[in-house]
Protein backbone atom coordinates (compact mmCIF):
# COMPACT_ATOMS: atom_id res chain seq x y z
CA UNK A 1 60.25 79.19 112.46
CA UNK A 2 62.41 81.78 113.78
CA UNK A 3 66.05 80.75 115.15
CA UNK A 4 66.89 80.14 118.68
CA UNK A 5 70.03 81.75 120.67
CA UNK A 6 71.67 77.94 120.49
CA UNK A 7 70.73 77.79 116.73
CA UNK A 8 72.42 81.51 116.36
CA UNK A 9 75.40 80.98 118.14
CA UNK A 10 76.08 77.48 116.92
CA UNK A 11 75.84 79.15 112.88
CA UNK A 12 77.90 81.79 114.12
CA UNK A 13 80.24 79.85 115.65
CA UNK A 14 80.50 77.31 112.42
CA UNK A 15 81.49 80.75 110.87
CA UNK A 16 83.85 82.32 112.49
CA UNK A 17 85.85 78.89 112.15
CA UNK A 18 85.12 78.69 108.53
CA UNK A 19 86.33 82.47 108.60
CA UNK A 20 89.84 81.47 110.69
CA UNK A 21 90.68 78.76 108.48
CA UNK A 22 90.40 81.43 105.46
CA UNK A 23 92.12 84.01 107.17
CA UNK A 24 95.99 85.14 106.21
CA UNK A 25 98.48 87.31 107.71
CA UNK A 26 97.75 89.52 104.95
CA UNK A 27 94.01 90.43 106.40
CA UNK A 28 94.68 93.08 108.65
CA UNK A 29 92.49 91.71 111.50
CA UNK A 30 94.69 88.73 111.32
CA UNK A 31 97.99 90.07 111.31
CA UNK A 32 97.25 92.93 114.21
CA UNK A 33 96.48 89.28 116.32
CA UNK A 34 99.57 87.69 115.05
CA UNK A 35 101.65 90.84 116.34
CA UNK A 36 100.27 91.83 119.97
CA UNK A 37 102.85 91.48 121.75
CA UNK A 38 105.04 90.05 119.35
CA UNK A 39 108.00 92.02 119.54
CA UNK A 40 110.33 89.20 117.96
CA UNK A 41 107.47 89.09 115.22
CA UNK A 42 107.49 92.85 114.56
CA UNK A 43 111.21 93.25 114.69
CA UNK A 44 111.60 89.92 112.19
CA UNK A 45 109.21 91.65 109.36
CA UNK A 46 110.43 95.35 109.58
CA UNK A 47 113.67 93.74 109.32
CA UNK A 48 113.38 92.18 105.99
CA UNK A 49 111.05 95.11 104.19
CA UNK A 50 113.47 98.03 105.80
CA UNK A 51 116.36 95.99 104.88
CA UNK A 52 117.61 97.32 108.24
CA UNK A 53 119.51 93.92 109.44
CA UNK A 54 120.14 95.23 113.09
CA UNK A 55 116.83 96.93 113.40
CA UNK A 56 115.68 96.16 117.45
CA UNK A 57 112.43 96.53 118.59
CA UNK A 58 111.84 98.13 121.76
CA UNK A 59 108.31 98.67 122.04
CA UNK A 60 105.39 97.93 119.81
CA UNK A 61 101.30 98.71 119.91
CA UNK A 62 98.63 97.21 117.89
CA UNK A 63 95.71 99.39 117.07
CA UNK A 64 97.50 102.05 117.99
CA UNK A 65 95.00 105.31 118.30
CA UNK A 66 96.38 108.42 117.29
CA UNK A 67 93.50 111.08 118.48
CA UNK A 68 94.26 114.29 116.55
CA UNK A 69 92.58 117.59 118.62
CA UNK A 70 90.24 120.59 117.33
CA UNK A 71 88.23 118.10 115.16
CA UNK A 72 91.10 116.69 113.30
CA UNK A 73 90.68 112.99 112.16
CA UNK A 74 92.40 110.77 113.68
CA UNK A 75 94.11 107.43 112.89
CA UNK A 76 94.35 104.21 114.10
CA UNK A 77 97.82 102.34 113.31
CA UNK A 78 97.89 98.99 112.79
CA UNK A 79 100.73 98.12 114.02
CA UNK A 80 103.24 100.95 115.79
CA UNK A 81 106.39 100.16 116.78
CA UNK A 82 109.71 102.02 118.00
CA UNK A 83 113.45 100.80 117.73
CA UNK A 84 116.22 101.03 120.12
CA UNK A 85 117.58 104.71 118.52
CA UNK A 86 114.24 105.79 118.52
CA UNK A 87 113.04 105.70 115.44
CA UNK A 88 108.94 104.77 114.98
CA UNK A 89 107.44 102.85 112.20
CA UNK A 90 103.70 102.44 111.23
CA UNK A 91 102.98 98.94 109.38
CA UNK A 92 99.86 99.24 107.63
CA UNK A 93 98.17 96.41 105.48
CA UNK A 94 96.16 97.79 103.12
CA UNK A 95 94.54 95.18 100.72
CA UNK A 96 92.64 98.11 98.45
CA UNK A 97 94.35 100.25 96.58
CA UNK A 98 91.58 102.93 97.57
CA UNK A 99 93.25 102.55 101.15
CA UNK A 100 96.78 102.93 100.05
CA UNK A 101 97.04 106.78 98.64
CA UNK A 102 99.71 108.87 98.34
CA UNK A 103 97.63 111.24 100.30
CA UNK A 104 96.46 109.03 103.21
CA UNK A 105 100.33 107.45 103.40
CA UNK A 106 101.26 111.36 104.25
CA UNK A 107 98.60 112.14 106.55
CA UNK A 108 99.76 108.48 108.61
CA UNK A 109 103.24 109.98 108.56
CA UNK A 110 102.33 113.70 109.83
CA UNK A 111 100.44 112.04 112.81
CA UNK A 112 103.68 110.25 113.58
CA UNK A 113 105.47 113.76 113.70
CA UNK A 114 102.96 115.69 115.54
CA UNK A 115 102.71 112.26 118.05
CA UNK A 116 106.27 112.58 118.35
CA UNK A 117 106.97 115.79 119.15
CA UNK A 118 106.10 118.37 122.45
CA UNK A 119 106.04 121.74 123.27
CA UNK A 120 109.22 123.47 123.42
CA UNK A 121 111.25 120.87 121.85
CA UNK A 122 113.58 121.52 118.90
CA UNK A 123 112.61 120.27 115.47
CA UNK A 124 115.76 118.83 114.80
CA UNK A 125 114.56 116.56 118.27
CA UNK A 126 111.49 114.67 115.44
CA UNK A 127 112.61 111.10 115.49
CA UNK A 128 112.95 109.25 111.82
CA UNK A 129 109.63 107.54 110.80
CA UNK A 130 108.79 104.73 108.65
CA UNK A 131 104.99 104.82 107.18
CA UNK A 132 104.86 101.51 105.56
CA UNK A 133 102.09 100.15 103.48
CA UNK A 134 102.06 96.56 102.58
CA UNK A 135 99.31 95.78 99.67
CA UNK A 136 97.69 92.71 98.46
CA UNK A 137 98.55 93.89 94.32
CA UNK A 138 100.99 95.65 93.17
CA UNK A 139 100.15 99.25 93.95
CA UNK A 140 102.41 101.01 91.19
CA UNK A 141 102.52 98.08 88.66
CA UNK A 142 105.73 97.75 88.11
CA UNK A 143 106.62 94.73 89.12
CA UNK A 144 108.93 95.54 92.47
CA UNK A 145 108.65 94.52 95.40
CA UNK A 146 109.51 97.64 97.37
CA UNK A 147 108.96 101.45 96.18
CA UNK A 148 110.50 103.40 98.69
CA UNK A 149 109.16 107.16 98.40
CA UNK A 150 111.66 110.09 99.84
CA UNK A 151 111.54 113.54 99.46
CA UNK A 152 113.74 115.24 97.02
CA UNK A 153 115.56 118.58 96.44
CA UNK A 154 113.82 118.66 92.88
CA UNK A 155 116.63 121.82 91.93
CA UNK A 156 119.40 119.64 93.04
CA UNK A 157 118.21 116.15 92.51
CA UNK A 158 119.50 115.25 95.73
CA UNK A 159 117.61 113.89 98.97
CA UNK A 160 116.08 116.44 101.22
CA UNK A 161 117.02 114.19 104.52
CA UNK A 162 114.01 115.22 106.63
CA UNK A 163 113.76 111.62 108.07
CA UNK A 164 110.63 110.86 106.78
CA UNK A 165 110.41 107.79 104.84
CA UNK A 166 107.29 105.92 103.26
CA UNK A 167 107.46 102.65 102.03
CA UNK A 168 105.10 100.36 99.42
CA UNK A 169 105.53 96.81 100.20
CA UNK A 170 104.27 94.61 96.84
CA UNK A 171 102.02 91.94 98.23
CA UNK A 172 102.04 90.06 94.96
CA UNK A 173 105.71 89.60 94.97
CA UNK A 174 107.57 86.26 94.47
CA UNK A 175 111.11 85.24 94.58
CA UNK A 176 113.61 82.82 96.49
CA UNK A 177 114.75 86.53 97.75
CA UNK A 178 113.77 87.42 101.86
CA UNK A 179 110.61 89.90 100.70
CA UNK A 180 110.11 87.58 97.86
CA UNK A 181 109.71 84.64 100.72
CA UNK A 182 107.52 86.89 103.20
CA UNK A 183 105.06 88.14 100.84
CA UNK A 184 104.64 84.67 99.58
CA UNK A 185 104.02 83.90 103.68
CA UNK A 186 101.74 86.50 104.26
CA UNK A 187 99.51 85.36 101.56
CA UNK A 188 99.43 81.56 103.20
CA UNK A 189 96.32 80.27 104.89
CA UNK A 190 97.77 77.08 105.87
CA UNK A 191 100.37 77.84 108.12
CA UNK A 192 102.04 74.37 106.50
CA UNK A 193 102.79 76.00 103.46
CA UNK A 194 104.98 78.99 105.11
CA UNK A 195 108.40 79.71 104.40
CA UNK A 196 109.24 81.37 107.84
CA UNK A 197 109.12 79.27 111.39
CA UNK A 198 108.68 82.99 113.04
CA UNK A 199 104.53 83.56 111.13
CA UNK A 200 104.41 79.58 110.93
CA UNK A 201 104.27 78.82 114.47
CA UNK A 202 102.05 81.77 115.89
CA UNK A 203 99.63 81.00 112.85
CA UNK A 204 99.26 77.84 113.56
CA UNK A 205 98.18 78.86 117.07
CA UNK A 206 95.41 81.30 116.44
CA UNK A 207 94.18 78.45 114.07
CA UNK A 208 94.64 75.45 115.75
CA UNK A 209 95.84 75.64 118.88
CA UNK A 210 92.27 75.95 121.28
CA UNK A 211 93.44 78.74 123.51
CA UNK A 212 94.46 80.45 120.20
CA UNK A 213 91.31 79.84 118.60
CA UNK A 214 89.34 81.09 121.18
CA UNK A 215 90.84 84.57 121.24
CA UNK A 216 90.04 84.84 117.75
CA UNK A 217 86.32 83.70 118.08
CA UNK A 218 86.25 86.15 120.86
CA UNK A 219 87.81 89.09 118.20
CA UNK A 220 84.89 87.67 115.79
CA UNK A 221 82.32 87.83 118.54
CA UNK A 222 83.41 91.51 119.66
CA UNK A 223 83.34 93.02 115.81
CA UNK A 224 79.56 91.06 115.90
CA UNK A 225 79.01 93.30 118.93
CA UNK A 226 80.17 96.76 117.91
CA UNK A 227 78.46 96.33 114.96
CA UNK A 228 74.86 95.77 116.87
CA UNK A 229 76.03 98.48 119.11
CA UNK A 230 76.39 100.56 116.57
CA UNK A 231 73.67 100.19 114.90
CA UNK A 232 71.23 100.93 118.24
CA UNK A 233 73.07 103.58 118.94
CA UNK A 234 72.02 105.10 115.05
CA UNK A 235 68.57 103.76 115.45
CA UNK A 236 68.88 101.45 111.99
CA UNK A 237 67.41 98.32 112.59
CA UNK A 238 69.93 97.30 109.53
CA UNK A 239 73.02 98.46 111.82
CA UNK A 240 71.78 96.26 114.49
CA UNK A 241 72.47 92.97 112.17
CA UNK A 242 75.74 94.76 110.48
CA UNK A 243 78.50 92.89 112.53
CA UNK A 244 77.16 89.68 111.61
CA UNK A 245 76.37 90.22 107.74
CA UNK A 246 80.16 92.01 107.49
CA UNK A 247 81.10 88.80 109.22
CA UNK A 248 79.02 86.64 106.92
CA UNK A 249 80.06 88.49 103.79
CA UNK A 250 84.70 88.65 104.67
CA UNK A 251 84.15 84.81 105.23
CA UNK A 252 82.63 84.01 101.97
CA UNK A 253 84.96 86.48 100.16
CA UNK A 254 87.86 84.71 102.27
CA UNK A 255 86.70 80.80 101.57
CA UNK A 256 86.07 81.74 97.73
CA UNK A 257 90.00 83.00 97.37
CA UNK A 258 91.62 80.81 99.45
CA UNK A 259 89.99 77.73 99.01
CA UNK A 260 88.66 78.59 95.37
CA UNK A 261 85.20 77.86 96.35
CA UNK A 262 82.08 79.34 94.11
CA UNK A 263 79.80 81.82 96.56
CA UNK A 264 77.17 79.00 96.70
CA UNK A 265 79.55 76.28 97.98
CA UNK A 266 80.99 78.91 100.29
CA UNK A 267 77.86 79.85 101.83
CA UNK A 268 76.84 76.19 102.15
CA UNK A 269 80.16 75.38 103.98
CA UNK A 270 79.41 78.42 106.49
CA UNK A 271 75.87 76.40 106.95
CA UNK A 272 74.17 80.13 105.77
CA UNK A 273 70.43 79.12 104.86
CA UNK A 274 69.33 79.14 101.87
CA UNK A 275 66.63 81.67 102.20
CA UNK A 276 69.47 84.34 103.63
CA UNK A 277 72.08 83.13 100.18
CA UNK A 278 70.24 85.37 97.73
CA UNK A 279 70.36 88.53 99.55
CA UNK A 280 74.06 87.67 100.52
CA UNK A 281 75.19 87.08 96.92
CA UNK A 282 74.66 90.93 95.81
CA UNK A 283 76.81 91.76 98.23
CA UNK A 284 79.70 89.61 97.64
C-alpha cells in the first residue's frame, strides 16, 4: 500500500524533530541558524577563539556566497563577519577532516582578499582576515585547543605580517578554560547542559520554543526540496528522493551519537519502516 501525502509529511515531520533534538551547534546547519542575525552571538565566539577581548562586530552574513568569475569556484562562508576596524573573519565548522585542508583553509582566505579588494586600490588598503576552522577532532593531534597558522620569513624566522591569519579551533577540547568551556558547548544537544547563557538561550529556542522550531522544520523542509529539485533537474529518479534519504541518513547518524542509540533503535524512533531500514543501514 503505497503512502499518502498525510502519511509522508507526518514521517517527515516525526523526523525532522527527532533530527532537532540531535542537532548541536557544532553541525554546521545548526550553528549558521543559531547566528543569523546574531551579532552579539558572533562577536561572543570570535571573541573567545581570537582571544581578541574588545573584538566588535559590525556586520555579519550567514551563507555568505563568494562567486569567483572566469569559471573559478566559488565559496560559500558559513558564517562572515566584519569588526569595527575592519577586519573580516570566516567561521567555518568543519566536522571532517577531509573538509579542513591546509589547501582549502588558503583558498577560503584568498577569496576574502580578492572580496576585499577593488580596482585601483593600494595593496597595503587589504583588510586583516581571519579564516577560522572549528573541527569536531582534533585536526593536528596534538592535543591544543587552538593552532594558529601565520606566515613566516623562513630566512629570518620572523613573521611575514601580511595580515592573513588562519586559525584551527580543536572541537574535542576540554578545560575549565573559556575555549575549553565553548567547545564543550558546541558539542551539547541539550541546551541544559551548556556552559554559556549566550548558545543556551537561542538553542533552546530553535528546539523548543514553537516559532523556533518551525523555522528549523522549514530549513529541513527546504534541503528536502532542493534535493528533489535537483534531482529533476539531472533527470535521476534517485536525485528526486535525495533530500529526504540525506535527511533520513544525518538524523540517524545524529540520534546514534548523541543519544547513543544503535541504528535500529534510531531508525525505529524516526518511525522509518522497516522495509526502508535495510537499505538505510549501508549507508549509515
Amino acid at each position: 500500500m503505497s503512502e499518502t501525502s498525510d502519511q509522508k509529511k507526518s514521517r517527515n515531520r516525526q523526523a525532522d524533530l527527532a533530527r532537532l533534538r540531535g542537532l548541536r551547534p557544532i553541525d554546521d546547519d545548526f550553528l549558521r541558524c543559531l547566528l543569523r542575525d546574531n551579532i552579539p552571538l558572533a562577536e561572543f565566539i570570535l571573541r573567545i577563539i581570537t582571544e581578541i577581548p574588545d573584538l566588535t562586530v559590525t556586520s555579519l552574513e550567514t551563507q555568505k556566497d563568494f562567486k569567483r568569475l572566469g569559471g573559478s569556484r566559488s565559496v560559500c562562508l558559513d558564517a562572515y563577519a566584519t569588526d569595527a576596524s575592519g577586519k573580516k573573519y570566516d567561521l567555518e565548522i568543519q566536522r571532517s577532516a577531509y573538509g579542513a585542508g591546509a589547501h582549502r583553509a588558503r583558498y577560503h582566505s584568498s577569496s576574502m582578499d580578492i572580496k576585499n579588494l577593488d580596482a585601483g586600490q593600494a595593496f597595503e588598503e587589504l583588510p586583516d582576515t581571519y579564516t577560522i576552522f572549528v573541527t569536531e577532532e582534533d585536526f593536528f593531534s596534538e592535543g591544543l585547543a587552538l593552532y594558529p597558522i601565520e606566515r613566516t620569513n623562513l630566512a629570518t624566522g620572523k613573521p611575514f605580517n601580511d595580515g592573513s591569519h588562519i586559525l584551527y579551533v580543536n572541537g574535542e577540547y576540554r578545560s575549565d578554560s573559556p575555549i575549553g568551556k565553548l567547545m564543550h558547548d558546541f558539542s551539547c544537544w541539550d541546551p541544559d547542559d551548556m556552559n554559556y547563557a549566550e548558545l543556551r538561550e537561542i538553542t533552546r529556542y530553535y528546539k523548543e520554543n514553537p516559532k523556533g522550531v518551525e523555522i528549523m522544520c522549514k530549513a529541513f523542509e527546504d534541503t528536502r526540496a532542493e534535493g528533489r529539485a535537483e534531482g529533476r533537474a539531472e533527470g535521476r529518479a534517485e536525485g528526486r528522493a535525495e533530500g529526504v534519504e540525506e535527511t533520513r541518513i544525518s538524523s540517524i547518524r545524529s540520534l546514534m551519537k548523541t543519544m547513543k542509540l544503535t541504528a535500529d533503535q534510531a531508525m525505529d524512533a524516526l518511525c522509518i519502516p522497516s522495509e526502508e531500514q535495510e537499505k538505510l543501514h549501508s549507508l549509515i
